[in-house]
Protein backbone atom coordinates (compact mmCIF):
# COMPACT_ATOMS: atom_id res chain seq x y z
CA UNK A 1 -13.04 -21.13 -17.70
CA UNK A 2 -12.45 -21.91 -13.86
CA UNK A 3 -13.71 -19.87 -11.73
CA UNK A 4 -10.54 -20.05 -9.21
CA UNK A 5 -8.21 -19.43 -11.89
CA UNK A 6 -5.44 -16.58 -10.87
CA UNK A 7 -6.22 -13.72 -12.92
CA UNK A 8 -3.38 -12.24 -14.94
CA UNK A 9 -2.18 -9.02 -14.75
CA UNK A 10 -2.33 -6.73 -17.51
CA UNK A 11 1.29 -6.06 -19.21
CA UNK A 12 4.06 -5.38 -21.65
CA UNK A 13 7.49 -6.03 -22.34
CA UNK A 14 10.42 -4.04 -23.92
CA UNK A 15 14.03 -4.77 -24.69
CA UNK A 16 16.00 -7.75 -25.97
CA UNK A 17 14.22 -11.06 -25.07
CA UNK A 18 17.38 -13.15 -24.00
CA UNK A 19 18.46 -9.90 -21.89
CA UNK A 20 17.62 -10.97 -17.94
CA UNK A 21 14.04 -9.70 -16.94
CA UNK A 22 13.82 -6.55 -14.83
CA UNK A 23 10.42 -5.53 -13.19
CA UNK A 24 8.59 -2.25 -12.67
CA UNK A 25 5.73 -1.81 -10.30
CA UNK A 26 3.45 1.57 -10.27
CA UNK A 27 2.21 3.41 -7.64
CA UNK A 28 -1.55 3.54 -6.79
CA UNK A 29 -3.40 5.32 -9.43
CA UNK A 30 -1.10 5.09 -12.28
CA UNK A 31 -0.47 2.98 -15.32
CA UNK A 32 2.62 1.78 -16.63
CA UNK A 33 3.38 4.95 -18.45
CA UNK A 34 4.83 6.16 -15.08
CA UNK A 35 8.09 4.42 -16.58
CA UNK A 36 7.69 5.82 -20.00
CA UNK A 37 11.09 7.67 -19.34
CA UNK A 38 12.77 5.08 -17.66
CA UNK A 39 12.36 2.57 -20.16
CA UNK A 40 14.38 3.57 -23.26
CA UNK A 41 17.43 3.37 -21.36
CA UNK A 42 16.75 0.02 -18.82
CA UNK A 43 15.59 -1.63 -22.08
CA UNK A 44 19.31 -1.14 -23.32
CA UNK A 45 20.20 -3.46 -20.59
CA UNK A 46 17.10 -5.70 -19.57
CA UNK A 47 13.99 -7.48 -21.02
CA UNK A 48 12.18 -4.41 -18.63
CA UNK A 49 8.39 -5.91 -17.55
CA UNK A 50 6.02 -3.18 -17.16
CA UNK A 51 2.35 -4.13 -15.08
CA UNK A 52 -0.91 -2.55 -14.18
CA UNK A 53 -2.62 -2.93 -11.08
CA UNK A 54 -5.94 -4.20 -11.10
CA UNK A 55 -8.59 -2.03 -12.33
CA UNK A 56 -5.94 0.61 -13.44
CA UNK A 57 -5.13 1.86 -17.18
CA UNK A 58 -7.60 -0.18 -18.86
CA UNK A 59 -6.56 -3.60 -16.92
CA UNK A 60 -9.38 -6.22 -16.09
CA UNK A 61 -11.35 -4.67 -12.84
CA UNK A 62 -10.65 -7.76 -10.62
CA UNK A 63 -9.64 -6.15 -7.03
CA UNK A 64 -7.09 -7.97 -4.84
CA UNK A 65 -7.81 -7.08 -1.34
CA UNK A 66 -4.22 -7.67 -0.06
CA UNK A 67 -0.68 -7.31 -1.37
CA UNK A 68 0.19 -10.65 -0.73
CA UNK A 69 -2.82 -11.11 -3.21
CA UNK A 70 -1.05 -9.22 -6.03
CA UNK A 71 1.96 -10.44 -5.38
CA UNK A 72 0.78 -13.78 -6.63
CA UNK A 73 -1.26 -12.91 -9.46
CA UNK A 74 2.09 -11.41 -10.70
CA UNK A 75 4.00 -14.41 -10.32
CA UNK A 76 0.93 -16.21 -11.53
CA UNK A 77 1.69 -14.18 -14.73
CA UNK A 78 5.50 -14.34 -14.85
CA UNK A 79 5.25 -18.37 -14.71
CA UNK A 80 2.74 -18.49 -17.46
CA UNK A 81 5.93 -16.94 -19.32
CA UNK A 82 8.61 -18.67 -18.49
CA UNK A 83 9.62 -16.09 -16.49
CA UNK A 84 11.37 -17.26 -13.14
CA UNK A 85 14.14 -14.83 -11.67
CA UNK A 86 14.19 -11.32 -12.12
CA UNK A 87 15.38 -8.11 -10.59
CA UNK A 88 12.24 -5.57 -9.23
CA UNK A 89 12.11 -1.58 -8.76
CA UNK A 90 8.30 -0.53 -7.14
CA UNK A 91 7.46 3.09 -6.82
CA UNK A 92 4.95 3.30 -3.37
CA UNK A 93 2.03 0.57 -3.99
CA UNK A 94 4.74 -0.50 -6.02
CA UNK A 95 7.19 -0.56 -3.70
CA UNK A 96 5.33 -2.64 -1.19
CA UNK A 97 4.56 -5.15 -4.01
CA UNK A 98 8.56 -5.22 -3.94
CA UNK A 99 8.75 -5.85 -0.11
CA UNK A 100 6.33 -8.76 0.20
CA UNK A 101 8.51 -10.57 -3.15
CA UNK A 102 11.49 -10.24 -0.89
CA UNK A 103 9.90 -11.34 2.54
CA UNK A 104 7.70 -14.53 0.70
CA UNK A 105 10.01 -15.28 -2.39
CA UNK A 106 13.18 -14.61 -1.97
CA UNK A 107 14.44 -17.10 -4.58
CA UNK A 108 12.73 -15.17 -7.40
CA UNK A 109 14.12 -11.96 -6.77
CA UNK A 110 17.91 -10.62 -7.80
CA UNK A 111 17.67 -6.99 -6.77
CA UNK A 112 15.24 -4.66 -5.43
CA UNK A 113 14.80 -0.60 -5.30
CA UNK A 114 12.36 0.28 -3.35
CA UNK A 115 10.62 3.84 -4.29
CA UNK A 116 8.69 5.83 -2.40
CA UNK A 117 7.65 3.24 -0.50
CA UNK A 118 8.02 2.05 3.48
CA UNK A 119 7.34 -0.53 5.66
CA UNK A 120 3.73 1.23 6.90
CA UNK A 121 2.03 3.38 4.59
CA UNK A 122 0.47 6.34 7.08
CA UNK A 123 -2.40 4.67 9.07
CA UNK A 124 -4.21 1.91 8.52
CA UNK A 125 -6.94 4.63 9.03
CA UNK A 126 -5.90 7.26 6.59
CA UNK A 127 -6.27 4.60 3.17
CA UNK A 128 -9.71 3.05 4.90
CA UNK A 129 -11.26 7.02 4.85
CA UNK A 130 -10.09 7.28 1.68
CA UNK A 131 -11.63 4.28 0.85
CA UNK A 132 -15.04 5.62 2.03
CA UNK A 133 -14.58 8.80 0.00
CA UNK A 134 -14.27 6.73 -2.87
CA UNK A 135 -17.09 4.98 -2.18
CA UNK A 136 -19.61 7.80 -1.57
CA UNK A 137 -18.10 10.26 -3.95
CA UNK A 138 -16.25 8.17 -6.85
CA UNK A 139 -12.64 9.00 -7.51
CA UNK A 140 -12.76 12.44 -8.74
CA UNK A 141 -11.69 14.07 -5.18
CA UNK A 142 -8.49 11.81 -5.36
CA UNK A 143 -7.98 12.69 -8.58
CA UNK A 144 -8.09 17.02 -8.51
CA UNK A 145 -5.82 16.25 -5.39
CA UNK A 146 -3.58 13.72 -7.03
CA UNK A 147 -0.81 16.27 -8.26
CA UNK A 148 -0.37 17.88 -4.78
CA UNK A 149 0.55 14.59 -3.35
CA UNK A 150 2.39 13.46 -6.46
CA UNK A 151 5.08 16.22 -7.34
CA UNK A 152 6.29 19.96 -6.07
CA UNK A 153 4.26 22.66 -6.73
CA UNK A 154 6.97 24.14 -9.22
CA UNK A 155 7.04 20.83 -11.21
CA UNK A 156 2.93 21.06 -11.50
CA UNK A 157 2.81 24.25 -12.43
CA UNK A 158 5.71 24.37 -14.76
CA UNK A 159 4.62 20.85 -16.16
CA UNK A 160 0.49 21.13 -16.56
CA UNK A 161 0.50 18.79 -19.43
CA UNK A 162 1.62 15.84 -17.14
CA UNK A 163 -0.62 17.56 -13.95
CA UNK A 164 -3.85 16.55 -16.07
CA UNK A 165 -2.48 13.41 -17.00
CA UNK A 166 -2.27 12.44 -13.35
CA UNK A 167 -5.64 13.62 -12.96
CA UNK A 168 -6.90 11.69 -15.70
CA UNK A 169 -5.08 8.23 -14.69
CA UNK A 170 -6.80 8.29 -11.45
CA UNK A 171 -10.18 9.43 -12.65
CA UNK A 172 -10.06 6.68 -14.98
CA UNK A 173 -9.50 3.73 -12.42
CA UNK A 174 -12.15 1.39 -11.66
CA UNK A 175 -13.18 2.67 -8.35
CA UNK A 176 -13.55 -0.90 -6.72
CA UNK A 177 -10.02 -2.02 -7.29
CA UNK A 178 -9.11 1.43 -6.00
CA UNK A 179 -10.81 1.06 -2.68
CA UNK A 180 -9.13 -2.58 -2.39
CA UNK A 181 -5.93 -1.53 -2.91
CA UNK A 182 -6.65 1.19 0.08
CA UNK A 183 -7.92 -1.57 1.91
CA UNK A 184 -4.04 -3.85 1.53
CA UNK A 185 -2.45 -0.79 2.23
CA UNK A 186 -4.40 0.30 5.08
CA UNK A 187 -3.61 -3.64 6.28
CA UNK A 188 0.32 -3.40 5.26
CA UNK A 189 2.49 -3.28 8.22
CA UNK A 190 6.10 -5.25 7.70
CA UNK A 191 8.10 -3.19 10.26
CA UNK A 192 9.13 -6.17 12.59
CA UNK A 193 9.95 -7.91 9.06
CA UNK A 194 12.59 -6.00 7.53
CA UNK A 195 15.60 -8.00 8.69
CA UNK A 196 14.73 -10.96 6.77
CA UNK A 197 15.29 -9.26 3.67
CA UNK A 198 18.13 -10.76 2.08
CA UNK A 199 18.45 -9.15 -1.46
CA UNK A 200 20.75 -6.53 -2.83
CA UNK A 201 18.35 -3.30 -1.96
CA UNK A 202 18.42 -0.12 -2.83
CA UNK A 203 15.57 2.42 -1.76
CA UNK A 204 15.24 6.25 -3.55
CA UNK A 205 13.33 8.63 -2.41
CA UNK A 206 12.14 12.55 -3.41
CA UNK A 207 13.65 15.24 -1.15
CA UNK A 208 9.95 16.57 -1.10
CA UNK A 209 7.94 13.73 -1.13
CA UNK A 210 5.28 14.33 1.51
CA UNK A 211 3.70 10.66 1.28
CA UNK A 212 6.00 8.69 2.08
CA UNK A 213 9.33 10.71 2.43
CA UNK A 214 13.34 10.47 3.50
CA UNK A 215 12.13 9.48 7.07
CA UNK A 216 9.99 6.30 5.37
CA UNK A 217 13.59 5.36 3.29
CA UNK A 218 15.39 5.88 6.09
CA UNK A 219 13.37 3.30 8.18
CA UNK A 220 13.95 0.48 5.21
CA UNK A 221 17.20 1.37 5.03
CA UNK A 222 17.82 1.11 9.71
CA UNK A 223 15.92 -2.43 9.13
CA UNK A 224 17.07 -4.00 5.73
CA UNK A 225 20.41 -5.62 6.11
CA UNK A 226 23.00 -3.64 3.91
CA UNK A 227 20.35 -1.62 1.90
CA UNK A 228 21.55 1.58 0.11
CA UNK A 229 19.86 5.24 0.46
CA UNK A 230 19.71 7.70 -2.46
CA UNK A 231 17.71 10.96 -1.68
CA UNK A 232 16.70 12.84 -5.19
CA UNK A 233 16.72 16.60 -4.84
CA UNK A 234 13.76 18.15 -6.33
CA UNK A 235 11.11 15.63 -5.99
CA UNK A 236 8.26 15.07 -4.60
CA UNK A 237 6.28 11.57 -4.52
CA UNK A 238 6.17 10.10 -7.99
CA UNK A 239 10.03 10.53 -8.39
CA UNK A 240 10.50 8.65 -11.53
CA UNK A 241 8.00 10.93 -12.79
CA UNK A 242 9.02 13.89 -11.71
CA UNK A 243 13.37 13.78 -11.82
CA UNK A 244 13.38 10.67 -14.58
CA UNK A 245 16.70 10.83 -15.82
CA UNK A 246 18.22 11.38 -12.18
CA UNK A 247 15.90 7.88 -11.13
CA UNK A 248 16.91 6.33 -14.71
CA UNK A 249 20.92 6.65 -13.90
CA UNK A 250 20.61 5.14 -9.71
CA UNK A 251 18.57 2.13 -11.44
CA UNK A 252 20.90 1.58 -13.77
CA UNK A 253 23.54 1.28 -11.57
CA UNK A 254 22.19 -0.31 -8.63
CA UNK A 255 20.94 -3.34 -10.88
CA UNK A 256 24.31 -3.75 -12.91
CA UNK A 257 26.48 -3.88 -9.69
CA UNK A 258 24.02 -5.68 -7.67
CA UNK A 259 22.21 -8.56 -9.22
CA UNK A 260 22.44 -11.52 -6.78
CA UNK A 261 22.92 -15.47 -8.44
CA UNK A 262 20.56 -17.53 -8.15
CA UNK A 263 20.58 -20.44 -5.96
CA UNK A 264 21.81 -23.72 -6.95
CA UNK A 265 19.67 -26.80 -6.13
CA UNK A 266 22.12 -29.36 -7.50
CA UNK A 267 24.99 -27.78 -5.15
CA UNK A 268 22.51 -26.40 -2.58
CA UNK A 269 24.68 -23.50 -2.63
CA UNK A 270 24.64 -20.18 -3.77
CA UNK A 271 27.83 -18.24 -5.50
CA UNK A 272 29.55 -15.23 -3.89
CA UNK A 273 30.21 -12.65 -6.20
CA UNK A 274 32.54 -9.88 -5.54
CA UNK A 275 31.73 -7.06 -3.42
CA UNK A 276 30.49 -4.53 -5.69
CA UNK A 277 31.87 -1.14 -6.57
CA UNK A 278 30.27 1.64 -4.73
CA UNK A 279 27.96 3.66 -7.59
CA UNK A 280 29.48 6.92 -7.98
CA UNK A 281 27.05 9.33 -10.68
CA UNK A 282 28.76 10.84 -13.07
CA UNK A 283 28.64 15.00 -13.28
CA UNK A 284 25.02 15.37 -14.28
CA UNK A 285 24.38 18.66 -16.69
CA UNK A 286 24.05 21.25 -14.37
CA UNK A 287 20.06 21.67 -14.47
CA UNK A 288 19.76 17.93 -13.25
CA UNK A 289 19.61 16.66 -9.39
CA UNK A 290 22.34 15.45 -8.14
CA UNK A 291 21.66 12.13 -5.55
CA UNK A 292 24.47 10.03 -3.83
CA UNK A 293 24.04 6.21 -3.09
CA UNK A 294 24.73 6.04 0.28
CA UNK A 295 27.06 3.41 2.24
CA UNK A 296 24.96 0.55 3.68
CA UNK A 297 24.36 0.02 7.30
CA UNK A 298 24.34 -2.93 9.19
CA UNK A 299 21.19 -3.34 11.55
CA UNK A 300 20.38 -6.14 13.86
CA UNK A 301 17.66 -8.53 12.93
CA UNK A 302 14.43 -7.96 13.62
CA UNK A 303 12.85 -9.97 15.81
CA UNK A 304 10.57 -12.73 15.24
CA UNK A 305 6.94 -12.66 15.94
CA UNK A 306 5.05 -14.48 18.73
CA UNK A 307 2.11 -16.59 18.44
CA UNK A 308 -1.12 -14.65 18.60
CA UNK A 309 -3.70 -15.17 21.21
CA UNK A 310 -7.15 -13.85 21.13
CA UNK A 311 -5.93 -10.35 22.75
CA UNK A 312 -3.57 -9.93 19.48
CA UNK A 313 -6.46 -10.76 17.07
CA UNK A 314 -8.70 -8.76 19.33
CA UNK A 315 -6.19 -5.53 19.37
CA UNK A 316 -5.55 -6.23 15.38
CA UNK A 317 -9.64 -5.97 14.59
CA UNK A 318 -10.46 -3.67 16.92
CA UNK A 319 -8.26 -1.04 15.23
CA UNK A 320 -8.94 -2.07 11.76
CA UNK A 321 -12.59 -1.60 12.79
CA UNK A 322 -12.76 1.20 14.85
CA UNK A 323 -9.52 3.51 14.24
CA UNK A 324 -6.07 4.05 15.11
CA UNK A 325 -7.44 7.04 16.64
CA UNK A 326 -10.56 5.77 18.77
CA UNK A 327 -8.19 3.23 20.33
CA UNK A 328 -5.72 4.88 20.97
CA UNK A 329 -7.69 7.24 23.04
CA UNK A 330 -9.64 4.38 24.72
CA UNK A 331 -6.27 2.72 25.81
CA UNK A 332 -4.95 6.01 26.94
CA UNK A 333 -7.75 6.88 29.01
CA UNK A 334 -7.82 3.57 30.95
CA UNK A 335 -6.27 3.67 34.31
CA UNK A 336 -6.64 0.72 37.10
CA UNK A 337 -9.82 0.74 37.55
CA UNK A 338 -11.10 0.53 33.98
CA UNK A 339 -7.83 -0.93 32.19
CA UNK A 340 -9.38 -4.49 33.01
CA UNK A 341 -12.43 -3.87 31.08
CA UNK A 342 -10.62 -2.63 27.67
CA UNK A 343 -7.96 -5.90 28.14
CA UNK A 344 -11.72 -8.13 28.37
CA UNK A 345 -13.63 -6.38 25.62
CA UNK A 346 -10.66 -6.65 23.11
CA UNK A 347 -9.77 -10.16 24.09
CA UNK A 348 -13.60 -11.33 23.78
CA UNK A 349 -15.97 -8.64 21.99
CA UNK A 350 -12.85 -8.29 19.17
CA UNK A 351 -10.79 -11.11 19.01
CA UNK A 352 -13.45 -14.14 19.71
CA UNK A 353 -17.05 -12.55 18.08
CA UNK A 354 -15.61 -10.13 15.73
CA UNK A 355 -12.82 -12.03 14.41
CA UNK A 356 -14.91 -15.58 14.01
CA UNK A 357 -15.06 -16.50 10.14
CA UNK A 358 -19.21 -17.11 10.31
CA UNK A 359 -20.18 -13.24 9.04
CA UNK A 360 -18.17 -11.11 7.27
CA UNK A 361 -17.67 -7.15 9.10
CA UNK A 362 -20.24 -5.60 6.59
CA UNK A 363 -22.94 -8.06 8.47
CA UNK A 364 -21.45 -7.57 11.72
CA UNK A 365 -21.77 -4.31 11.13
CA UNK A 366 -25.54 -4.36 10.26
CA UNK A 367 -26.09 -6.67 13.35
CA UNK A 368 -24.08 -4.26 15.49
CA UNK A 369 -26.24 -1.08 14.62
CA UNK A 370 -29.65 -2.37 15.23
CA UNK A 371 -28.06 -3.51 18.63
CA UNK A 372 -27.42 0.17 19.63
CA UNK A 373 -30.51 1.15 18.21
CA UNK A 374 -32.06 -0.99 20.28
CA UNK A 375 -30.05 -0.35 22.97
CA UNK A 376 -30.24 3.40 22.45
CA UNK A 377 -26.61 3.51 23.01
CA UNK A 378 -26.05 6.75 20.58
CA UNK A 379 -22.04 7.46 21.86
CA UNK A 380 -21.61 3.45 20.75
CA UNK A 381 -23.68 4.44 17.25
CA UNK A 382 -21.71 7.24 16.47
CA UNK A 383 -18.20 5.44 16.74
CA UNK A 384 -19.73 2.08 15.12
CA UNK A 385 -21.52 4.31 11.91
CA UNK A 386 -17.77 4.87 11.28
CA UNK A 387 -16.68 1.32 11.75
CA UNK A 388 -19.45 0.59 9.30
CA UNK A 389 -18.48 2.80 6.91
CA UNK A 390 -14.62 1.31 7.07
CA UNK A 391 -15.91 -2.31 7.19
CA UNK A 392 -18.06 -1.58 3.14
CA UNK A 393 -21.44 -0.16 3.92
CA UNK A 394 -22.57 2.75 2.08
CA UNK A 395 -24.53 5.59 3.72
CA UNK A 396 -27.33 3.93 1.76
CA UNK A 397 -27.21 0.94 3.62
CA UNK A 398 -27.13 2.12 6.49
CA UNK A 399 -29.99 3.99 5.96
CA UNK A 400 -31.18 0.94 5.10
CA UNK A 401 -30.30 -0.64 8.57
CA UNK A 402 -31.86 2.49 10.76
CA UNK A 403 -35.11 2.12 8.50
CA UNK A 404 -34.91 -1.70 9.58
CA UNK A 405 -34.31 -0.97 13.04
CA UNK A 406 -37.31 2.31 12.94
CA UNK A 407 -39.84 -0.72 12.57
CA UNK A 408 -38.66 -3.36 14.99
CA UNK A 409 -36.96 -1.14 17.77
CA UNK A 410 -39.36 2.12 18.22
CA UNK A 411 -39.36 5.51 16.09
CA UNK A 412 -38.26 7.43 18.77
CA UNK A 413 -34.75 5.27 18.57
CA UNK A 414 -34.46 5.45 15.18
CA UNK A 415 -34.91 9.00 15.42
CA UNK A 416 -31.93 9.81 17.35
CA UNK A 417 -30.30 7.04 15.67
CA UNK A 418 -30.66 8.89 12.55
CA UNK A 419 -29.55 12.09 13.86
CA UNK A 420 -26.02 10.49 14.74
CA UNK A 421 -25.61 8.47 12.03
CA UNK A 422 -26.43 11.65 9.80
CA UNK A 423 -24.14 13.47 11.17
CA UNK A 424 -21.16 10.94 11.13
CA UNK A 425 -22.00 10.54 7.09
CA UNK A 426 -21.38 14.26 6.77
CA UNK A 427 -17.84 13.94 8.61
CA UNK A 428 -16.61 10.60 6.93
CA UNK A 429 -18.10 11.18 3.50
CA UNK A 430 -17.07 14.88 2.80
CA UNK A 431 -13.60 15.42 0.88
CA UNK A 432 -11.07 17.24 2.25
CA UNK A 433 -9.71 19.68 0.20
């Protein structure tokens, strides 16, 4: 077998096979079972196509370092069966799955709910720690904290049959394909995008959700021309999980009155259908949420992007290397006498050594220790054992590196080395409970 080949996802399909295809993407550290009770009722109406990220519920452990990544091993998979055109709902990692369709192939998609999900996903720096947990500690600190970030308290406490399945999904995720999809996440960031989203959208969110919450949906909803808002009552993050027959009823609707034609390449045109009927839910029994689908709201476009020079590389590493936070403070701190310097060293240092395609940021990070070993520039070390950490290297390796350095640059450096480095492990490494 080639060695270049796409690899499939792992997947399944229910419902009537001449029924139009409807797609649902999970949320980092689930399976397709987060569906489970979505799918007896979709399947009355679509051929509904359930997937597993990499790594996750048993699926082959090959990690995709970027969304745009999964996005084509899924379409890899849907054209090895005949699949073409399809409507897609994405809960989260899901979600942004879901985005990237609609921003690189528009022509595939019919509809789109976005779940959970937004634009940016926290900070870049928030999924890259995580990513170093994982690394030093395996995934069993994400998964005991999985059901706080997943549903209400009442729900996990009333509901401790599906609290330790949660825990067990995650626990039982191939820890590398984890830590790459932190790593797309972390480098996710389709604000200045929205506008170019074209397809009937409708995003759904938990009135609780902590992750990514009503102010995430409401920022899809400002940039996406025309897309819909429905706010569940009663839910936290993983919504369908958590309020299924509520999230079962708004998909249901959404995709029957807003399934866009396909284009026509013998016409080059594209039909108009009729303006669709506004969803109105019908009285739910009186222990269910209630959630509206609200009007849609015209937005400007977003503006296009210019051409980056070496300072937008430079500013784009730099922060993907360093922090958010570290360069933030850097840039705040500079007035007119030292603003010059932080414009030269992210223009040159970051965006013409650190961004060149010769080493990858693991070695540059090796290369870059020893240097302020050497150097005995500890302030530099502390802020770089981070970046090294971020960039792959395991507090054994860079043990490895100040050993290195002990016999070529002095003990005495190493020492001190050591005692920063040691102490930035302890920091980075330790799981917050």
């Amino acid at each position: 077998m080639s060695e270049t080949k796409t690899p499939a996802l792992q997947y399944r399909f229910d419902g009537p096979e001449d029924a139009p295809v409807l797609i649902l993407g999970p949320s980092l550290g689930t399976t397709w079972h987060m569906w489970d009770r979505q799918v007896p009722e979709l399947a009355k109406h679509w051929r509904v196509f359930r997937f597993d990220l990499p790594g996750h519920g048993g699926a082959p452990a090959y990690p995709a370092g970027s969304v745009a990544e999964l996005v084509g091993r899924l379409l890899a998979t849907l054209d090895g069966l005949g699949v073409q055109r399809f409507g897609y709902a994405g809960c989260a990692f899901g979600g942004a799955i879901g985005i990237e369709l609609a921003l690189r192939h528009p022509e595939r998609l019919a509809s789109l709910a976005l779940i959970a999900a937004s634009p940016r996903f926290g900070t870049a720096d928030e999924f890259r720690q995580r990513g170093v947990i994982v690394r030093t500690n395996g995934l069993d600190p994400m998964a005991r904290t999985s059901p706080e970030r997943w549903f209400t308290g009442g729900f996990a406490a009333a509901q401790p049959a599906i609290t330790e399945w949660a825990v067990q999904m995650v626990r039982t995720t191939d820890p590398g394909c984890y830590i790459a999809a932190c790593e797309a996440l972390a480098a996710f960031d389709v604000r200045a995008e929205l506008g170019r989203i074209g397809v009937p959208t409708l995003v759904l969110v938990g009135s609780d959700d902590q992750v990514t919450g009503p102010a995430e949906a409401r920022t899809l909803v400002a940039g996406i021309p025309d897309a819909r808002l429905a706010v569940v009552p009663g839910a936290s993050h993983l919504v369908p999980v958590e309020q299924p027959a509520a999230v079962t009823d708004l998909l249901v609707r959404h995709f029957s009155t807003a399934w866009q034609p396909a284009f026509d390449s013998t016409t080059g045109q594209m039909a108009i259908p009729a303006a669709p009927v506004k969803p109105v839910l019908a009285p739910p029994p009186s222990s269910a949420p209630v959630a509206e689908i609200a009007p849609a709201v015209m937005q400007p476009q977003a503006m296009g992007m210019g051409r980056p020079d070496p300072y937008d590389a430079g500013i784009k590493v730099r922060r993907e290397v360093l922090g958010d936070a570290h360069v933030d403070r850097a840039l705040a701190s500079a007035d007119e006498f030292s603003g010059d310097f932080q414009e030269f060293i992210t223009r040159y240092a970051w965006g013409e050594i650190w961004d060149r395609p010769g080493l990858d940021r693991r070695s540059r990070s090796c290369v870059t220790l020893t240097a302020l070993v050497a150097g005995g520039h500890l302030d530099e070390l502390a802020f770089h054992t981070r970046a090294a950490l971020r960039n792959g290297l395991t507090p054994v390796e860079i043990k490895e590196v100040l050993l290195q350095a002990a016999v070529y640059c002095g003990v005495p450096a190493a020492n001190s080395a050591f005692k920063v480095a040691q102490q930035v492990i302890r920091e980075e490494t330790t799981p917050q409970e």
